[in-house]
Protein backbone atom coordinates (compact mmCIF):
# COMPACT_ATOMS: atom_id res chain seq x y z
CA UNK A 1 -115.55 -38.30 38.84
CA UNK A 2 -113.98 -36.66 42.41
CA UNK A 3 -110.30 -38.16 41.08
CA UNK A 4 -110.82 -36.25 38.21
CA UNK A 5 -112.58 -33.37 39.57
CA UNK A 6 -109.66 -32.84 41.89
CA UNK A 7 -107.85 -32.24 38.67
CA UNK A 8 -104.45 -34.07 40.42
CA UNK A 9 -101.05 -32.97 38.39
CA UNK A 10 -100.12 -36.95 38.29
CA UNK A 11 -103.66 -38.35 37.37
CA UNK A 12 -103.09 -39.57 34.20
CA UNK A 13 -106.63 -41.71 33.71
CA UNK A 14 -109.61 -42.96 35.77
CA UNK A 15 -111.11 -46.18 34.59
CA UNK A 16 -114.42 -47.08 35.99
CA UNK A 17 -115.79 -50.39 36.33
CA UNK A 18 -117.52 -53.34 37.56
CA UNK A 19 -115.06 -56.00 35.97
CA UNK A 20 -111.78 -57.32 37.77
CA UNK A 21 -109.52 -54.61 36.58
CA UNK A 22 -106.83 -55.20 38.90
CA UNK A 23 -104.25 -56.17 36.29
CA UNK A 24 -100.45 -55.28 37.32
CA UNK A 25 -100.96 -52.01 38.44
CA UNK A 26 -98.68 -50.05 40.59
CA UNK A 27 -101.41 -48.42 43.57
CA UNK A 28 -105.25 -49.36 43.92
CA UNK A 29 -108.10 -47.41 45.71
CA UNK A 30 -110.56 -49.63 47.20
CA UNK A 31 -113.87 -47.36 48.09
CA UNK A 32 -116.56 -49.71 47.24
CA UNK A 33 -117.76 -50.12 50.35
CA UNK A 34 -121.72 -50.79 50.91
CA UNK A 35 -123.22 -47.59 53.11
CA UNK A 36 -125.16 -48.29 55.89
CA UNK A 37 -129.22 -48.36 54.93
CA UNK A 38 -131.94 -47.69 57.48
CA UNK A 39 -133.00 -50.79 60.07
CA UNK A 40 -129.23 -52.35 59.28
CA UNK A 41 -127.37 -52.93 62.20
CA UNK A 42 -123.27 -52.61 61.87
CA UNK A 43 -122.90 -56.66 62.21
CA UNK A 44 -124.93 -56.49 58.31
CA UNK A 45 -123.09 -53.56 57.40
CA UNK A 46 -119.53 -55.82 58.04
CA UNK A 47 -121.19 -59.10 56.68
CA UNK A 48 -121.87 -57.19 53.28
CA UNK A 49 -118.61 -55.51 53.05
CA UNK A 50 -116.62 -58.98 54.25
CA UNK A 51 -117.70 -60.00 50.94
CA UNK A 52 -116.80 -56.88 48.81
CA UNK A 53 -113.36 -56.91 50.40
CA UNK A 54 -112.38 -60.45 50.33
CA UNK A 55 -113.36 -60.90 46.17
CA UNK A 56 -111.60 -57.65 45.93
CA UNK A 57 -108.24 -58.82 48.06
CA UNK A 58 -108.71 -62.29 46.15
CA UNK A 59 -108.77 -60.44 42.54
CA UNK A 60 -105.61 -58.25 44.09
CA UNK A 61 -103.59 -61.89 44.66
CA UNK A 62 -104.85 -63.48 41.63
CA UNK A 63 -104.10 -60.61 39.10
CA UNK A 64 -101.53 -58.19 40.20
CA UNK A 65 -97.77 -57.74 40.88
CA UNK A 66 -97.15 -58.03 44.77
CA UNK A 67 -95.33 -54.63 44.77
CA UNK A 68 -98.96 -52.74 44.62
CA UNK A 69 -99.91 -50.63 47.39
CA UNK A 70 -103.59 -50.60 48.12
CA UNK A 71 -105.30 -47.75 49.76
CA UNK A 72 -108.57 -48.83 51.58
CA UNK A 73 -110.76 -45.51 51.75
CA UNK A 74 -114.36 -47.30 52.42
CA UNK A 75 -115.57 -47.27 55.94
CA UNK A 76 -115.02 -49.22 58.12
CA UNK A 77 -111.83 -48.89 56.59
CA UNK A 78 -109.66 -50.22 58.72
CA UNK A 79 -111.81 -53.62 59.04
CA UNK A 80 -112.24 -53.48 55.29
CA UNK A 81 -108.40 -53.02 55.00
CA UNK A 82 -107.69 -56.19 57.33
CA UNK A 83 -110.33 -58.29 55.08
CA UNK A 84 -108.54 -56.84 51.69
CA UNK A 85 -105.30 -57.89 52.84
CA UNK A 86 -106.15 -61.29 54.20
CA UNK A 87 -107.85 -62.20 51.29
CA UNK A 88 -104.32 -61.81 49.42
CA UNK A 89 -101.80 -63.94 51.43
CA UNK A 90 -98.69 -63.64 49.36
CA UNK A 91 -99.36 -59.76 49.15
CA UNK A 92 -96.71 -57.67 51.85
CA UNK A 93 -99.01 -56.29 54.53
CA UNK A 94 -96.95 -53.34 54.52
CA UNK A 95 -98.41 -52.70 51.13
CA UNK A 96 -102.07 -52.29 52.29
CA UNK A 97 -103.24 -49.15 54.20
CA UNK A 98 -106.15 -47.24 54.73
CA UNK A 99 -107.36 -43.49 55.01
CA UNK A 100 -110.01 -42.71 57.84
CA UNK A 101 -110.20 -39.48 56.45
CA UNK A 102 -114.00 -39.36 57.16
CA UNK A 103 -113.68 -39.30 61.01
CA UNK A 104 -110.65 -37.33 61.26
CA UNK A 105 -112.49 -34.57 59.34
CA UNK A 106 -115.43 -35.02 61.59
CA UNK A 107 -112.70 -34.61 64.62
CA UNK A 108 -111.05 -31.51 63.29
CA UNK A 109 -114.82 -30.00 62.55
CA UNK A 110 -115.97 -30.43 65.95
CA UNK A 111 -113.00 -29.00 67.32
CA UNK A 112 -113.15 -26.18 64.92
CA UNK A 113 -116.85 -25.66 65.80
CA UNK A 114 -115.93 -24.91 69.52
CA UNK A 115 -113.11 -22.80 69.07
CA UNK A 116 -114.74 -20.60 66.31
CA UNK A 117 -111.91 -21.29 63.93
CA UNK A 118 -112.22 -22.97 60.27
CA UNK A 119 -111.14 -27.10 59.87
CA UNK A 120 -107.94 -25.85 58.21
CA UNK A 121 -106.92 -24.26 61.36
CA UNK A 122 -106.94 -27.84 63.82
CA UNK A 123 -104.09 -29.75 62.69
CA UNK A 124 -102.21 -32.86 64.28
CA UNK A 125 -105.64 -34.76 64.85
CA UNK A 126 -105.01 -38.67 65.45
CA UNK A 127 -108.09 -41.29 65.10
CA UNK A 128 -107.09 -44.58 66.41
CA UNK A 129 -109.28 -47.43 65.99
CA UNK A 130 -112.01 -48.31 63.57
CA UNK A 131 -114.97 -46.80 62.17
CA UNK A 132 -117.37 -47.75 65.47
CA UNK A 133 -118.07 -47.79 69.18
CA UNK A 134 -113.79 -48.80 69.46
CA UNK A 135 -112.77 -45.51 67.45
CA UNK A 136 -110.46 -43.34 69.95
CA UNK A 137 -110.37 -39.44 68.05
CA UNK A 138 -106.58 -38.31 69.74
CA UNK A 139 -106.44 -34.88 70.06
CA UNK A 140 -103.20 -34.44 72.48
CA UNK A 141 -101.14 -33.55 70.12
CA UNK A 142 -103.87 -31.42 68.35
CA UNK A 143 -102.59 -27.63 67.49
CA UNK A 144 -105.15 -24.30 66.66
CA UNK A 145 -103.89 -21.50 64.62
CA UNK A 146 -105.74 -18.76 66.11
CA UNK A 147 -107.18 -15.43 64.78
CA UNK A 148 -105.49 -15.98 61.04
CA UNK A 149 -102.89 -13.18 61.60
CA UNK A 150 -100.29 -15.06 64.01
CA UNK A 151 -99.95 -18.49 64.81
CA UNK A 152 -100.88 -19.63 67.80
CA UNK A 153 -101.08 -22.85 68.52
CA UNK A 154 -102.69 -24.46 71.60
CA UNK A 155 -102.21 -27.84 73.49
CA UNK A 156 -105.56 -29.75 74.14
């Protein structure tokens, strides 16, 4: 419902479902990722999406063209990316990527928050590494428009 809430100018359709649908299409969006519960530890967390990722890389290989770019958006996306692709050999890895969207927002509000400026205003944020304890949030090349008038921009 968000895909079609955005109301996107080149959205055409949205089909939901359960079933391997993952027949020669030209992009894929891979966000069914299991969310952390309360007591599981992060090593869970991976073991249950390993699985999620590897049936859905396996359905990718067994079903579609090998021109399809896949998008990973579930966290952590960049492991969950790396199982996807793995899990369909003949597939380019150049074709597989994933959006970590989540923490750079997270980056740009906290940077926001102590400069008393909105998100929109902190651009140029970097996260390198994966959703945990690795994850390195890069702000040196980080720029803040200031007081909405002019633009300022400031080096972090």
């Amino acid at each position: 419902m968000e895909l079609q809430d955005y109301t996107l100018p080149l959205l055409k359709d949205v089909i939901a479902t359960e079933e391997v649908s993952f027949k020669n299409l030209d992009v894929v969006f891979l966000v069914a990722s299991m969310q952390r519960r309360e007591g599981m530890e992060r090593k869970d967390l991976l073991k249950a999406n390993v699985k999620i990722f590897k049936s859905q890389g396996a359905a990718l290989e067994k079903y579609n063209k090998k021109s399809v770019k896949v998008t990973v958006v579930g966290n952590p996306a960049n492991t969950n990316c790396l199982t996807a692709s793995k899990s369909a050999p003949s597939m380019p890895k150049e074709n597989f990527s994933c959006l970590t969207c989540l923490d750079h927002n997270r980056a740009k509000a906290q940077i926001a928050l102590q400069l008393d400026v909105t998100a929109n205003d902190v651009i140029n944020v970097i996260i390198w590494g994966n959703h945990s304890l690795t994850q390195y949030p890069d702000v040196n090349h980080a720029k803040v428009k200031l007081q909405g008038k002019e633009v300022v921009f400031m080096k972090f």
